[in-house]
N, C-alpha and C. Protein backbone atom coordinates (compact mmCIF):
# COMPACT_ATOMS: atom_id res chain seq x y z
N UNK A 1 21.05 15.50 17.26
CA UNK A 1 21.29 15.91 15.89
C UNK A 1 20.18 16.86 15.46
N UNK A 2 20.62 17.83 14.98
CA UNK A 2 19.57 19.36 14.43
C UNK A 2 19.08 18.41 13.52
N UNK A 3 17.52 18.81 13.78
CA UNK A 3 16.95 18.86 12.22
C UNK A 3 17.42 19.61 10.53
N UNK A 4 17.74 18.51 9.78
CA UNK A 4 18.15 19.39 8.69
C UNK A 4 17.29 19.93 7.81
N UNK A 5 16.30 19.93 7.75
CA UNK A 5 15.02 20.39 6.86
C UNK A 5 14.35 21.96 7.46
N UNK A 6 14.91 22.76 6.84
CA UNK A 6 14.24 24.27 6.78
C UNK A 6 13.36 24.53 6.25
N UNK A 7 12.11 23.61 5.43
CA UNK A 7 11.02 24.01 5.60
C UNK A 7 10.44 22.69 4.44
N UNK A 8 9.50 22.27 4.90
CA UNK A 8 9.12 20.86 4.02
C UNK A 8 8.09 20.14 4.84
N UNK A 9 8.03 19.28 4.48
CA UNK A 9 7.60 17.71 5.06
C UNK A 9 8.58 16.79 6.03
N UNK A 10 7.57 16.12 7.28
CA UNK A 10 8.00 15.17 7.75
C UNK A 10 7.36 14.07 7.86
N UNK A 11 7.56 12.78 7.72
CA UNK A 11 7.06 11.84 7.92
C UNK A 11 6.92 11.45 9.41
N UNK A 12 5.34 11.34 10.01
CA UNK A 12 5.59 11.42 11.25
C UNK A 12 5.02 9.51 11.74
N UNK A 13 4.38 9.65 10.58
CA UNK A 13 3.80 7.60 10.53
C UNK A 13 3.66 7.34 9.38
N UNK A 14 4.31 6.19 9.37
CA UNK A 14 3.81 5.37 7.76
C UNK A 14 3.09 4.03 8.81
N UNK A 15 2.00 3.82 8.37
CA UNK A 15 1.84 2.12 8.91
C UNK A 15 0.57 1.95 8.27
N UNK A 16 0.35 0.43 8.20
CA UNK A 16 -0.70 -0.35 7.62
C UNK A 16 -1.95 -0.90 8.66
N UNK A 17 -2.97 -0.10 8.07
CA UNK A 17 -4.15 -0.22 8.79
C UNK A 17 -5.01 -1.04 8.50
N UNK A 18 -4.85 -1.88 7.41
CA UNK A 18 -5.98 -3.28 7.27
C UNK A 18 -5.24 -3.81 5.93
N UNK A 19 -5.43 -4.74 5.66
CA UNK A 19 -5.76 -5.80 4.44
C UNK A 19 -6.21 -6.98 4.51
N UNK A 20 -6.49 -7.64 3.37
CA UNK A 20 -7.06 -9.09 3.22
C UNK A 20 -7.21 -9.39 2.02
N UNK A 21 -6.78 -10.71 1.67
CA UNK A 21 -6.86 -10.91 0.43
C UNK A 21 -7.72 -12.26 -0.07
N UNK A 22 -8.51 -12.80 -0.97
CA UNK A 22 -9.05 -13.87 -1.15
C UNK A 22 -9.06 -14.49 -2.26
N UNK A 23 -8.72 -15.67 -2.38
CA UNK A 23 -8.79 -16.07 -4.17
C UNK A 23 -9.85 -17.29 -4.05
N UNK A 24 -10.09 -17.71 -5.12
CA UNK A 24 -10.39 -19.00 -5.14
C UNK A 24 -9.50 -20.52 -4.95
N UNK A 25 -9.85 -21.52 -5.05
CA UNK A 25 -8.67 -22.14 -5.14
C UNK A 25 -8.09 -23.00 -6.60
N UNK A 26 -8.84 -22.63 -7.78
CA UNK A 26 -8.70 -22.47 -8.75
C UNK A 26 -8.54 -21.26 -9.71
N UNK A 27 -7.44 -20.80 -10.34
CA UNK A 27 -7.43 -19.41 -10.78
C UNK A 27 -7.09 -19.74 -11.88
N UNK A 28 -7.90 -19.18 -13.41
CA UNK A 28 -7.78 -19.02 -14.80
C UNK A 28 -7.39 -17.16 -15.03
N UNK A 29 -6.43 -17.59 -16.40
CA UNK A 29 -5.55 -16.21 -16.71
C UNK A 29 -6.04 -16.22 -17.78
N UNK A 30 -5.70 -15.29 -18.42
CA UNK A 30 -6.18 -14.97 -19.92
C UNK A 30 -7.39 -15.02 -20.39
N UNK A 31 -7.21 -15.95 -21.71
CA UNK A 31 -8.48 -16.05 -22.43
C UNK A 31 -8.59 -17.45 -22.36
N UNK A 32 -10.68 -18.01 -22.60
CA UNK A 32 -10.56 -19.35 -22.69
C UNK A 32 -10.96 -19.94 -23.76
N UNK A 33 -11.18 -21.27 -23.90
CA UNK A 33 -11.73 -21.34 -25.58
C UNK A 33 -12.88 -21.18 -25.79
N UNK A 34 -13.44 -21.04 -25.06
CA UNK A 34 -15.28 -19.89 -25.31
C UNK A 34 -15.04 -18.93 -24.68
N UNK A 35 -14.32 -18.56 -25.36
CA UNK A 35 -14.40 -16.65 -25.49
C UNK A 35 -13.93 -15.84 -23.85
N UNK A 36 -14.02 -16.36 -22.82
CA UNK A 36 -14.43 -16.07 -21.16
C UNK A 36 -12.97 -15.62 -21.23
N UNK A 37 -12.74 -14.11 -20.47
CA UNK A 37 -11.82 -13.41 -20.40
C UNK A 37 -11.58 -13.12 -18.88
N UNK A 38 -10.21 -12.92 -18.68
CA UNK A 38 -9.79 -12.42 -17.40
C UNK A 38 -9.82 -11.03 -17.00
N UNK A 39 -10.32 -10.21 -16.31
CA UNK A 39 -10.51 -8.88 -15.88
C UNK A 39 -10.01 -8.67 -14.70
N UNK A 40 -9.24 -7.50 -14.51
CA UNK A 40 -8.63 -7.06 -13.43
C UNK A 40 -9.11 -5.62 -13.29
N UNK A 41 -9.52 -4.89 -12.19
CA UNK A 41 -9.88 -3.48 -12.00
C UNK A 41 -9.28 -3.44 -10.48
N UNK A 42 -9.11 -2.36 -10.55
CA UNK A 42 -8.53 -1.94 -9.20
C UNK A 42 -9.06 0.24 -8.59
N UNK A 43 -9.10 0.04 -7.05
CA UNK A 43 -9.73 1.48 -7.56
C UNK A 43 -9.22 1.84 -6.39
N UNK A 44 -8.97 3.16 -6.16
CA UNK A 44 -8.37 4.30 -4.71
C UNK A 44 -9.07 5.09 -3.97
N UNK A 45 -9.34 4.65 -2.78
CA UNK A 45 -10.11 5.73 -2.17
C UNK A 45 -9.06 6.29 -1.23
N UNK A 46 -9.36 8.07 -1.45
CA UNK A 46 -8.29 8.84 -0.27
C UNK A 46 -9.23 9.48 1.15
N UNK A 47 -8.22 9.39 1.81
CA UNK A 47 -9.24 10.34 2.97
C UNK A 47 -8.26 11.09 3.66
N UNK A 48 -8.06 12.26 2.87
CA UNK A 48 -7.07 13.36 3.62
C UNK A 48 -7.38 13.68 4.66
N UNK A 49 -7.14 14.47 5.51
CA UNK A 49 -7.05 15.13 7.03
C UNK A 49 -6.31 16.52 7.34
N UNK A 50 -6.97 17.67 6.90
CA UNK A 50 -5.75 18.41 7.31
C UNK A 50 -6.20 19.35 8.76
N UNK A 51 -5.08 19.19 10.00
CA UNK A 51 -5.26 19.74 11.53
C UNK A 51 -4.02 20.54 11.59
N UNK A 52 -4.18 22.07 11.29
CA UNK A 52 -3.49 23.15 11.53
C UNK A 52 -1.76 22.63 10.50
N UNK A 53 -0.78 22.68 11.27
CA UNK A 53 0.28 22.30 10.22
C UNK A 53 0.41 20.70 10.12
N UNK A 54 -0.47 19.95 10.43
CA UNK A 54 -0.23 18.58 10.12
C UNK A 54 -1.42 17.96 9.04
N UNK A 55 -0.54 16.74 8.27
CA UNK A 55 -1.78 16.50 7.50
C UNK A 55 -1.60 15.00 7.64
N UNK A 56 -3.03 14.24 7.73
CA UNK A 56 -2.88 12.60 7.60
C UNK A 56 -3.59 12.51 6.23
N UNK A 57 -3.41 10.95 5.70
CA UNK A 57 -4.35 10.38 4.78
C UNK A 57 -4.04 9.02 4.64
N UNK A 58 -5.10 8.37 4.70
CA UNK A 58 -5.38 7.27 4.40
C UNK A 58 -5.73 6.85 2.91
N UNK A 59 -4.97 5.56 2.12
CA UNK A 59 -5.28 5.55 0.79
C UNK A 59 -5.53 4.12 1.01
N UNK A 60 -6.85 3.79 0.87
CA UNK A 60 -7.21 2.96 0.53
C UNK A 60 -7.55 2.00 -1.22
N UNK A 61 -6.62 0.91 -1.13
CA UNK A 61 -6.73 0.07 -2.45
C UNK A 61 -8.13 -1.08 -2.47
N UNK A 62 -8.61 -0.82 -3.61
CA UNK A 62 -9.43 -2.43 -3.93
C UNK A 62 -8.88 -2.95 -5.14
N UNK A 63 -9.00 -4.20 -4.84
CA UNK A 63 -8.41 -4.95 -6.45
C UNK A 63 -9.31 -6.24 -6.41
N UNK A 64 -9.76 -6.33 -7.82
CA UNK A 64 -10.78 -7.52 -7.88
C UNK A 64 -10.01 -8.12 -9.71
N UNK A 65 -10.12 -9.46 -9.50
CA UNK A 65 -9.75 -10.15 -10.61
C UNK A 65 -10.80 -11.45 -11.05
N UNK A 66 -11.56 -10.90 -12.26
CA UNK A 66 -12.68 -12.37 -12.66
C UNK A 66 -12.52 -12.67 -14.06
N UNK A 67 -12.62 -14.30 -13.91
CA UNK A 67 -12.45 -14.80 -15.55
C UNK A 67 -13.91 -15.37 -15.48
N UNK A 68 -14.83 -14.82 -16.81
CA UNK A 68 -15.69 -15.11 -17.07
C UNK A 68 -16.91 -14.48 -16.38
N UNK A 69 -17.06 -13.48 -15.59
CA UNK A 69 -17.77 -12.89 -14.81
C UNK A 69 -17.67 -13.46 -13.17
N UNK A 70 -16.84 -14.55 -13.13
CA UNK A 70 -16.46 -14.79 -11.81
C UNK A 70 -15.56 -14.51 -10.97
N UNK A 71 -15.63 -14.03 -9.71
CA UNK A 71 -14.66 -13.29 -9.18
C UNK A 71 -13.50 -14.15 -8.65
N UNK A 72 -12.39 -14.07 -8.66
CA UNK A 72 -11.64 -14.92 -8.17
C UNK A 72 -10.43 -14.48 -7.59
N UNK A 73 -10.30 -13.27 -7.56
CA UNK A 73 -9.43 -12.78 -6.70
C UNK A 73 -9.56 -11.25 -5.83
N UNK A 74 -9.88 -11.39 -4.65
CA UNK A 74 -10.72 -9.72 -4.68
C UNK A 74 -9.71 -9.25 -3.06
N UNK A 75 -9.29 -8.77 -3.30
CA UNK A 75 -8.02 -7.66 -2.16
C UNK A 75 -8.29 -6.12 -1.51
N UNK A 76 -7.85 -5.66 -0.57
CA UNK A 76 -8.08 -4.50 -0.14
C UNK A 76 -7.22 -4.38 0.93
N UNK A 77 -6.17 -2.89 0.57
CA UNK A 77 -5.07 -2.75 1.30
C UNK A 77 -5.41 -1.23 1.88
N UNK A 78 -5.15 -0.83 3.08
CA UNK A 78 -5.12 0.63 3.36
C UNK A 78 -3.91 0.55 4.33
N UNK A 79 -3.23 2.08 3.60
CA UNK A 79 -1.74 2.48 4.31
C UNK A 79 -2.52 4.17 4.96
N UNK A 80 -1.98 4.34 6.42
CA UNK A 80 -2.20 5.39 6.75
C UNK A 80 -0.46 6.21 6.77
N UNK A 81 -0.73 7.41 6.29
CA UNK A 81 0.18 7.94 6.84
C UNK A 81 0.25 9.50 7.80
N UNK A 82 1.06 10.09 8.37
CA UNK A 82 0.75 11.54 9.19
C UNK A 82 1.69 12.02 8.93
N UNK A 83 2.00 13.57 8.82
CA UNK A 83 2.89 14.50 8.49
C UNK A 83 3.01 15.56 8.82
N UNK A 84 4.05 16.11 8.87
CA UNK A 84 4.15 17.38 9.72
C UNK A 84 4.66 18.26 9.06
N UNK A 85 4.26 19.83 8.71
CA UNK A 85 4.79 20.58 7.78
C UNK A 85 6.05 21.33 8.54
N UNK A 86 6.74 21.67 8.37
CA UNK A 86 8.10 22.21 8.71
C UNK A 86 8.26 23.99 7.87
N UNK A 87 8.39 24.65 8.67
CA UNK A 87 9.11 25.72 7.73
C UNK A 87 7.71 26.48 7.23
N UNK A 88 7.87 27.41 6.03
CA UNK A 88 7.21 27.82 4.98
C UNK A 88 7.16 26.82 3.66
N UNK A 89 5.59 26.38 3.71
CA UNK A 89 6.39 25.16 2.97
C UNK A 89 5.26 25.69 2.02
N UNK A 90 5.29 25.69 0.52
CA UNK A 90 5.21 26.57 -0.74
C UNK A 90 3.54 25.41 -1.12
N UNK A 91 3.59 24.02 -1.26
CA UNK A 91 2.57 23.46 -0.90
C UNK A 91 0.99 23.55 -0.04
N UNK A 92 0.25 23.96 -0.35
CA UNK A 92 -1.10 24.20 0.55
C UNK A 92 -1.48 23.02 0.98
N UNK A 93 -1.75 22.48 2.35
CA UNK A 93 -2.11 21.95 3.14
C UNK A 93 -2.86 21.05 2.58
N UNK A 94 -3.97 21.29 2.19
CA UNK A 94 -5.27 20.56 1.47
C UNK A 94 -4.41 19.69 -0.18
N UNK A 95 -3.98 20.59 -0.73
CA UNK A 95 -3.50 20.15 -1.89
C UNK A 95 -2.28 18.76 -1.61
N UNK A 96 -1.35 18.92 -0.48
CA UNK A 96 -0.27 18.13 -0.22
C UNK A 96 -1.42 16.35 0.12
N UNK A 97 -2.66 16.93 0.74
CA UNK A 97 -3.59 15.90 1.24
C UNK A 97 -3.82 14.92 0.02
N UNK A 98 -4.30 15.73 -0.63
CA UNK A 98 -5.18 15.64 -1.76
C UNK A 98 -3.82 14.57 -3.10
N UNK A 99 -2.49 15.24 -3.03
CA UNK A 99 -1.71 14.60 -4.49
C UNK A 99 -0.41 14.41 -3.95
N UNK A 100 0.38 14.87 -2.57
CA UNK A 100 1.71 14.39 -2.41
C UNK A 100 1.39 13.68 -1.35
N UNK A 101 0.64 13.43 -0.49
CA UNK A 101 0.47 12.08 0.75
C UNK A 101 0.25 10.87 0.03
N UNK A 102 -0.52 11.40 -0.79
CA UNK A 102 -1.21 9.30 -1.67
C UNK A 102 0.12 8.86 -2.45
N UNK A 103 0.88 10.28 -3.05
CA UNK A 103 1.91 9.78 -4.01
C UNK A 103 2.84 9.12 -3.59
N UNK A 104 3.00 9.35 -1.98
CA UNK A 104 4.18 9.16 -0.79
C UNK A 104 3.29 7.45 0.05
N UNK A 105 2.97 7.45 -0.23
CA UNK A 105 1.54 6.33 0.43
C UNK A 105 1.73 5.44 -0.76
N UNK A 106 1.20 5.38 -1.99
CA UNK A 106 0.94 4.34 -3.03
C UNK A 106 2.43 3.33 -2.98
N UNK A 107 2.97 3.63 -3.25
CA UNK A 107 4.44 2.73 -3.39
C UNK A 107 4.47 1.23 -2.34
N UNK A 108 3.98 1.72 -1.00
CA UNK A 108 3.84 0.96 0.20
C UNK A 108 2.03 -0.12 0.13
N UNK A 109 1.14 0.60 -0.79
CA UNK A 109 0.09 -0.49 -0.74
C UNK A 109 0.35 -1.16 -2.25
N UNK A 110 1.12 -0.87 -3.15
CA UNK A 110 1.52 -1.61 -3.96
C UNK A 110 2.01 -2.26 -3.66
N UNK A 111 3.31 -2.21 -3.19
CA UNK A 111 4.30 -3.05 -2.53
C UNK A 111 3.45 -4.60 -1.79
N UNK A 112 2.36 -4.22 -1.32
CA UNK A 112 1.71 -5.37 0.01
C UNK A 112 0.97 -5.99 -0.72
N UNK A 113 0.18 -5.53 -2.13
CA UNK A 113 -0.22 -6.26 -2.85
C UNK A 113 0.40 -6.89 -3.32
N UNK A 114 1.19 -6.57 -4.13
CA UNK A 114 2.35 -7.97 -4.95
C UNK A 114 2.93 -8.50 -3.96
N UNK A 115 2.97 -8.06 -2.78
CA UNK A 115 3.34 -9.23 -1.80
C UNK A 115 2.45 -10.44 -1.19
N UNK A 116 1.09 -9.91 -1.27
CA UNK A 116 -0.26 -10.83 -0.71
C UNK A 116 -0.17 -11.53 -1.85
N UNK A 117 -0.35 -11.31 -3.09
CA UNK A 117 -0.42 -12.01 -4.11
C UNK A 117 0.46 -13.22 -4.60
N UNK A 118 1.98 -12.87 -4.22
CA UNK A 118 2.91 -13.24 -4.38
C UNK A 118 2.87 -14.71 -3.22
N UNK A 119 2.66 -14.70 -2.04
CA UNK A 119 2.48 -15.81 -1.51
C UNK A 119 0.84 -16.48 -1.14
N UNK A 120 -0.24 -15.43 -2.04
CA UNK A 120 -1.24 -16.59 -2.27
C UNK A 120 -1.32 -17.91 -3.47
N UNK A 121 0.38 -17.31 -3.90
CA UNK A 121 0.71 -18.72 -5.51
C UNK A 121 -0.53 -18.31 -6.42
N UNK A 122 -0.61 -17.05 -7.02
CA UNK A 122 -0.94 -16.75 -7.81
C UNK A 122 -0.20 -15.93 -8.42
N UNK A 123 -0.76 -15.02 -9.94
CA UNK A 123 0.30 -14.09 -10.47
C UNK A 123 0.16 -13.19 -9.92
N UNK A 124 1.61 -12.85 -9.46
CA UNK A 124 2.49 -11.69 -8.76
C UNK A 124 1.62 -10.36 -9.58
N UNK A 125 0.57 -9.19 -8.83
CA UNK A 125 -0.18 -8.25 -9.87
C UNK A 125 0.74 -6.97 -8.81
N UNK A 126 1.46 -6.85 -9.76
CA UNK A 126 2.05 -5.52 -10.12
C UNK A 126 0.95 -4.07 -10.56
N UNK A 127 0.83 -3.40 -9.92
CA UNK A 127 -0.05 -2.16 -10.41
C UNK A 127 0.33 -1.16 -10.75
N UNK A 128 -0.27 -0.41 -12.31
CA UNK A 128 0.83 0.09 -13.24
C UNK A 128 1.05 1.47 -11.73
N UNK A 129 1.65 2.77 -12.11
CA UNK A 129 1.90 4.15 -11.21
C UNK A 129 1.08 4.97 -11.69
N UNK A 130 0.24 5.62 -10.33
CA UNK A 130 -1.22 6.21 -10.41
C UNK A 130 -0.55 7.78 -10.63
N UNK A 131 -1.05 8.47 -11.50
CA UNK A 131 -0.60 9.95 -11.94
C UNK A 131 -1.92 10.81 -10.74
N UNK A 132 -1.66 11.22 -9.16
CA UNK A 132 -2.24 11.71 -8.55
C UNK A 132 -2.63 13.22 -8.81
N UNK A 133 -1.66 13.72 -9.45
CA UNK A 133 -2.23 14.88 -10.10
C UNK A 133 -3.41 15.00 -11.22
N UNK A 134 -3.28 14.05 -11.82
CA UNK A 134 -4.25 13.99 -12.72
C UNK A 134 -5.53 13.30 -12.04
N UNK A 135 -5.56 12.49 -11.35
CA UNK A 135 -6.69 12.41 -10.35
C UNK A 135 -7.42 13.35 -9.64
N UNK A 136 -6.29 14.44 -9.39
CA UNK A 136 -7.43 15.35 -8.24
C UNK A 136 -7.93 16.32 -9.44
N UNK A 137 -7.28 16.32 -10.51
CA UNK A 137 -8.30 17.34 -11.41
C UNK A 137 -9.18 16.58 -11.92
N UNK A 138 -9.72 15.48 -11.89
CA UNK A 138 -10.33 14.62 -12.52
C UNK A 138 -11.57 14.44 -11.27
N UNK A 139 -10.99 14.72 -10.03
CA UNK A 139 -12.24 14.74 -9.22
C UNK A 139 -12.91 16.48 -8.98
N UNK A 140 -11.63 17.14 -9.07
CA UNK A 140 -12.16 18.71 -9.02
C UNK A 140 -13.11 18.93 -10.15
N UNK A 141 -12.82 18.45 -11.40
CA UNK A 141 -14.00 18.70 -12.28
C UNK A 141 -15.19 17.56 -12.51
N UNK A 142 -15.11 16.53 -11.35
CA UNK A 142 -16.50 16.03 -11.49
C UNK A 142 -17.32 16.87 -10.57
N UNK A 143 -16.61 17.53 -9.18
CA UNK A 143 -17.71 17.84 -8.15
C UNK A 143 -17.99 19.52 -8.80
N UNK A 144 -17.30 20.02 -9.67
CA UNK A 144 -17.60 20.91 -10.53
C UNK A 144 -19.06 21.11 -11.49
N UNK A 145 -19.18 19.66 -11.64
CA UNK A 145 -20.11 19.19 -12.30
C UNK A 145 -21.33 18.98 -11.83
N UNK A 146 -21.61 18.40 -10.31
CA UNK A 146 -22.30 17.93 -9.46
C UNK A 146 -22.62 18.75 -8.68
N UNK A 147 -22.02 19.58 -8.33
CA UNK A 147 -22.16 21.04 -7.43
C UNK A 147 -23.62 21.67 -7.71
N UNK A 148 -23.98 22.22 -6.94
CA UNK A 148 -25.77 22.50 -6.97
C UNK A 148 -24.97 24.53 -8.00
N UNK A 149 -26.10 24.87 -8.84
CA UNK A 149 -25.82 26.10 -9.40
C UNK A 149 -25.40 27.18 -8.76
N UNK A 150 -24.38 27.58 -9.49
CA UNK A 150 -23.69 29.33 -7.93
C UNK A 150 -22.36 28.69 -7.24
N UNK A 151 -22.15 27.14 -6.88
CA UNK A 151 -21.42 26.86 -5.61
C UNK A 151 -20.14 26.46 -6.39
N UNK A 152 -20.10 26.81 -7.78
CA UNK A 152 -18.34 26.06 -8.40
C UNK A 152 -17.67 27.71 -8.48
C-alpha cells in the first residue's frame, strides 16, 4: 500500500521510557481544620533532537502532591517519540521539536498518569492541556533575557 501522505509527518515511535510513582499510605485532600492545604504542581521537561529530516523528543512529566508541606504523592513519566518528515513540510525542524512533538507526546504521559494514579487508589489526577506554543515563547523570551549582551 502507497504511502498516502505527500508531505508531513510520520510517526516512526511512540513508546514509554520510564515511570514511577509513590504515595504514602495515608493520603489527605483538600483543606484541614488547621488551615494545612493540599498542593499539586506538576512540571515538563522537553529534549528535542533534530538529525537531518528526522526529529525525536522526549517529554518528560514530574508531578508532586503535599498536604501540609508533606509530600505524599510524587510521579515521573517520560514518553519518547521519533519522526520522520515527509515531503516539503512548511514546519521547521527545530520548531516541530520544540511545540508539535510534545503536543503529539503529552496526551500519552497524561494518559499513564491518571492511569498510575488510578490504580495506586488514590484521586484519579487528570492534568489540565499544556498550550505548547505558549511555552516555547515563554522559554524563547527567558533565554532572551539570560543571553550574555549582542547574542539575542
Amino acid at each position: 500500500m502507497a504511502d498516502l501522505i505527500e508531505s508531513g509527518f510520520k510517526i516512526r515511535k511512540l513508546y514509554l521510557v520510564e515511570c514511577s510513582f509513590h504515595r504514602l499510605a495515608e493520603i489527605q485532600y483538600g483543606e484541614g481544620p488547621d488551615g494545612k492545604k493540599e498542593v499539586s504542581n506538576f512540571s515538563l521537561n522537553l529534549e528535542p533532537v533534530v538529525q537531518g529530516s528526522s526529529v525525536s523528543c522526549t517529554l518528560t512529566l514530574k508531578y508532586e502532591s503535599s498536604f501540609g508541606g508533606v509530600r505524599q504523592i510524587d510521579a515521573s513519566v517520560s514518553y519518547r517519540a521519533e519522526f520522520d518528515f515527509i515531503g516539503d513540510v512548511k514546519v521547521p525542524p527545530d520548531e516541530f521539536g520544540r511545540i508539535n512533538a510534545p503536543g503529539i507526546i503529552f496526551p500519552f504521559v497524561r494518559e499513564q498518569l491518571a492511569n498510575l494514579s488510578s490504580k495506586a487508589d488514590v484521586r484519579i489526577v487528570l492534568l489540565p492541556p499544556v498550550n505548547f506554543v505558549e511555552m516555547a515563547r515563554l522559554a524563547d523570551e527567558q533565554a532572551k533575557k539570560t543571553a550574555p549582551p549582542g547574542k539575542n
